[in-house]
C-alpha atoms as a PDB file:
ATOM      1  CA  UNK A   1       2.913  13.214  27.088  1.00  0.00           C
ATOM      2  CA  UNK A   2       4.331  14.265  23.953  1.00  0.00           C
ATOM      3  CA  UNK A   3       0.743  14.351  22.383  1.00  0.00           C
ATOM      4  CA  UNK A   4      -0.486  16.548  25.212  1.00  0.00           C
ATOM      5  CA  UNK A   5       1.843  19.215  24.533  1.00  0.00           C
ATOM      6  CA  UNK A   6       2.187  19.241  20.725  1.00  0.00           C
ATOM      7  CA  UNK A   7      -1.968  19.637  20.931  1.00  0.00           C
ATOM      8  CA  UNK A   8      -1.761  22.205  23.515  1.00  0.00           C
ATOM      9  CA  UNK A   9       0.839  24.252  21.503  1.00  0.00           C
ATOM     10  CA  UNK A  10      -1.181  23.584  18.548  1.00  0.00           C
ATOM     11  CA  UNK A  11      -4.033  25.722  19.553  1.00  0.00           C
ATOM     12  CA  UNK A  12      -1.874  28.022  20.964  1.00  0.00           C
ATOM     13  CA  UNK A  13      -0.266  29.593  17.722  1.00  0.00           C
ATOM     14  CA  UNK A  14      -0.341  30.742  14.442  1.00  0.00           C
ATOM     15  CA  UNK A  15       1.730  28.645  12.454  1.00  0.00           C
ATOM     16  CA  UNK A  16       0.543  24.891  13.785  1.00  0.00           C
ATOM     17  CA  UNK A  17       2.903  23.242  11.157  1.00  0.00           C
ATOM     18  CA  UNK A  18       5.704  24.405  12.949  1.00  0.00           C
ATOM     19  CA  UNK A  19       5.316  22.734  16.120  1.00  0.00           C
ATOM     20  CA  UNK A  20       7.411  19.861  17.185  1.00  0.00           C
ATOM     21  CA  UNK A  21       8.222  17.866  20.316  1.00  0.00           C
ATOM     22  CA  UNK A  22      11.379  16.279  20.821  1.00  0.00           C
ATOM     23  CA  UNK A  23      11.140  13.541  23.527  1.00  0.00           C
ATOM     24  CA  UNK A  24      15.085  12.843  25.307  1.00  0.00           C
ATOM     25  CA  UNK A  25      14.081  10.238  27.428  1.00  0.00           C
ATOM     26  CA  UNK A  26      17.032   9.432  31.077  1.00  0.00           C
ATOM     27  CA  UNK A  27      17.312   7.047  33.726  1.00  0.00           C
ATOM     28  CA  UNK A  28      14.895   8.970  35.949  1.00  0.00           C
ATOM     29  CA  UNK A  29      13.158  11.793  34.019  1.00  0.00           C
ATOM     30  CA  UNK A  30      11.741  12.795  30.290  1.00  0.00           C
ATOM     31  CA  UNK A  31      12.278  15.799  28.528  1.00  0.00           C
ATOM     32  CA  UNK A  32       9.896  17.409  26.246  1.00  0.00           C
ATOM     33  CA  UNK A  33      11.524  19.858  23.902  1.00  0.00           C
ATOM     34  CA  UNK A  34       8.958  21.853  22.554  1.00  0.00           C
ATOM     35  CA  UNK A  35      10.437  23.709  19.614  1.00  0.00           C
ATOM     36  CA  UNK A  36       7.888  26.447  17.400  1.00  0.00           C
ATOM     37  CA  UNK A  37       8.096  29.332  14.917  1.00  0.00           C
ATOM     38  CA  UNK A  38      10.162  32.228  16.217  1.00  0.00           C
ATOM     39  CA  UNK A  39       6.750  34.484  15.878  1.00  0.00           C
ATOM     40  CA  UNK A  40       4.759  32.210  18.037  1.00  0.00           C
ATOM     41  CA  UNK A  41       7.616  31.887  21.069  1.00  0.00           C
ATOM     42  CA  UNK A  42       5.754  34.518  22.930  1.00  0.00           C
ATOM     43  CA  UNK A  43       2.468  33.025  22.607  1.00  0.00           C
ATOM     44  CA  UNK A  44       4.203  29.941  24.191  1.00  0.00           C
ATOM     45  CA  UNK A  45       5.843  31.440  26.812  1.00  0.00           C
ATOM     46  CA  UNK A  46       3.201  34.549  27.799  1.00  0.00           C
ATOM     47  CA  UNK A  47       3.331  37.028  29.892  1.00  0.00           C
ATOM     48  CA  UNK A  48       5.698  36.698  32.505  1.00  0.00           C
ATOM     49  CA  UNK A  49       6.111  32.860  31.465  1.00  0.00           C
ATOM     50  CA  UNK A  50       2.344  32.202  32.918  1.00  0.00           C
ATOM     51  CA  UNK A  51       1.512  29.769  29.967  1.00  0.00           C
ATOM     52  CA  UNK A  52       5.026  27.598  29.725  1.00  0.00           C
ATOM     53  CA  UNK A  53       4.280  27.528  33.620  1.00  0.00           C
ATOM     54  CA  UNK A  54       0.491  26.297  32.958  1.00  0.00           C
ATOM     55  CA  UNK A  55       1.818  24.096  30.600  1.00  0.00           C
ATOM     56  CA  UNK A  56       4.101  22.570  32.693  1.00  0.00           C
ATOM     57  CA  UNK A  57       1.597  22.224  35.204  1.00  0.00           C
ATOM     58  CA  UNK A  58      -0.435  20.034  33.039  1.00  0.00           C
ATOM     59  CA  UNK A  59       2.120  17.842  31.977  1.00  0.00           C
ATOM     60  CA  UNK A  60       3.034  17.363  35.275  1.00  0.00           C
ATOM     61  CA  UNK A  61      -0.588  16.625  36.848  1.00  0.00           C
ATOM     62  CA  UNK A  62      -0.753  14.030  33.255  1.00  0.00           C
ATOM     63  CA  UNK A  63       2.814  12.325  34.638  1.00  0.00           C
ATOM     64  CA  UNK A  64       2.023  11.623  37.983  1.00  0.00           C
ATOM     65  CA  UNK A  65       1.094   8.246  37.019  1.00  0.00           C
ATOM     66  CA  UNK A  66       4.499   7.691  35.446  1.00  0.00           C
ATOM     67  CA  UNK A  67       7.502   6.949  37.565  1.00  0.00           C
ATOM     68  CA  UNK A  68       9.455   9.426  35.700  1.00  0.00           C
ATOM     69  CA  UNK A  69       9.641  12.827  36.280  1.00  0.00           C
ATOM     70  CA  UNK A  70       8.832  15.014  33.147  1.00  0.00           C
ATOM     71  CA  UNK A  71      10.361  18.685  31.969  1.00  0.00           C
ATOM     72  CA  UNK A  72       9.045  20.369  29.865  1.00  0.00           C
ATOM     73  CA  UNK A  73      11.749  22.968  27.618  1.00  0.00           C
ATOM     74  CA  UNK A  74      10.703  25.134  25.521  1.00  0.00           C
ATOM     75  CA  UNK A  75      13.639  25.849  22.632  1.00  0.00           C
END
Protein backbone atom coordinates (compact mmCIF):
# COMPACT_ATOMS: atom_id res chain seq x y z
CA UNK A 1 0.00 0.00 0.00
CA UNK A 2 2.55 2.36 0.93
CA UNK A 3 4.17 1.98 -2.62
CA UNK A 4 0.83 2.71 -4.26
CA UNK A 5 0.50 5.98 -2.78
CA UNK A 6 4.07 7.34 -2.63
CA UNK A 7 3.93 6.50 -6.73
CA UNK A 8 0.65 8.04 -7.10
CA UNK A 9 1.76 11.25 -5.25
CA UNK A 10 4.86 11.07 -7.15
CA UNK A 11 3.34 11.90 -10.43
CA UNK A 12 1.16 14.11 -8.91
CA UNK A 13 3.63 17.02 -7.94
CA UNK A 14 6.36 19.11 -8.48
CA UNK A 15 8.83 18.43 -6.02
CA UNK A 16 8.85 14.27 -6.08
CA UNK A 17 11.76 14.28 -3.49
CA UNK A 18 9.57 15.50 -1.03
CA UNK A 19 7.14 12.85 -0.79
CA UNK A 20 6.97 10.47 2.05
CA UNK A 21 4.63 7.86 3.52
CA UNK A 22 4.53 7.12 7.01
CA UNK A 23 2.89 3.69 7.65
CA UNK A 24 1.26 3.55 11.72
CA UNK A 25 0.15 0.22 11.56
CA UNK A 26 -3.17 -0.90 14.79
CA UNK A 27 -4.90 -3.84 15.83
CA UNK A 28 -7.52 -3.48 13.09
CA UNK A 29 -6.54 -0.77 10.57
CA UNK A 30 -3.28 0.97 8.75
CA UNK A 31 -2.63 4.41 8.37
CA UNK A 32 -0.89 5.97 5.54
CA UNK A 33 0.45 9.39 6.33
CA UNK A 34 1.19 10.94 3.26
CA UNK A 35 3.29 13.98 4.03
CA UNK A 36 4.60 16.49 0.73
CA UNK A 37 5.99 19.97 0.03
CA UNK A 38 3.72 22.73 1.30
CA UNK A 39 3.46 23.96 -2.61
CA UNK A 40 2.26 20.65 -3.80
CA UNK A 41 -0.63 20.15 -0.82
CA UNK A 42 -3.16 21.42 -3.24
CA UNK A 43 -2.22 19.28 -6.01
CA UNK A 44 -2.79 16.44 -3.43
CA UNK A 45 -5.83 17.39 -2.13
CA UNK A 46 -7.66 19.16 -5.47
CA UNK A 47 -10.45 20.76 -5.91
CA UNK A 48 -12.91 20.25 -3.42
CA UNK A 49 -10.69 17.23 -2.04
CA UNK A 50 -11.68 15.14 -5.41
CA UNK A 51 -8.06 13.67 -5.69
CA UNK A 52 -7.28 12.74 -1.74
CA UNK A 53 -10.90 11.20 -2.25
CA UNK A 54 -9.71 9.27 -5.59
CA UNK A 55 -6.82 8.41 -3.83
CA UNK A 56 -8.40 6.96 -1.12
CA UNK A 57 -10.55 5.15 -3.32
CA UNK A 58 -7.69 3.32 -4.78
CA UNK A 59 -6.09 2.38 -1.78
CA UNK A 60 -9.09 1.12 -0.62
CA UNK A 61 -10.17 -1.05 -3.82
CA UNK A 62 -5.92 -2.27 -3.45
CA UNK A 63 -6.83 -3.30 0.51
CA UNK A 64 -9.73 -5.24 0.10
CA UNK A 65 -7.67 -8.23 0.07
CA UNK A 66 -6.16 -7.30 3.42
CA UNK A 67 -8.05 -7.85 6.61
CA UNK A 68 -7.19 -4.47 7.73
CA UNK A 69 -8.85 -1.52 7.01
CA UNK A 70 -6.57 1.26 5.49
CA UNK A 71 -6.73 5.38 5.91
CA UNK A 72 -5.24 7.24 4.09
CA UNK A 73 -4.08 11.06 5.88
CA UNK A 74 -2.77 13.42 4.19
CA UNK A 75 -0.40 15.80 6.68
Amino acid sequence: MRELVENIARALVDHPDEVTVNVVEGEKSVILELKVAPDDMGKVIGKQGRIAKAIRTVVKAASSRESKKVVVEIV
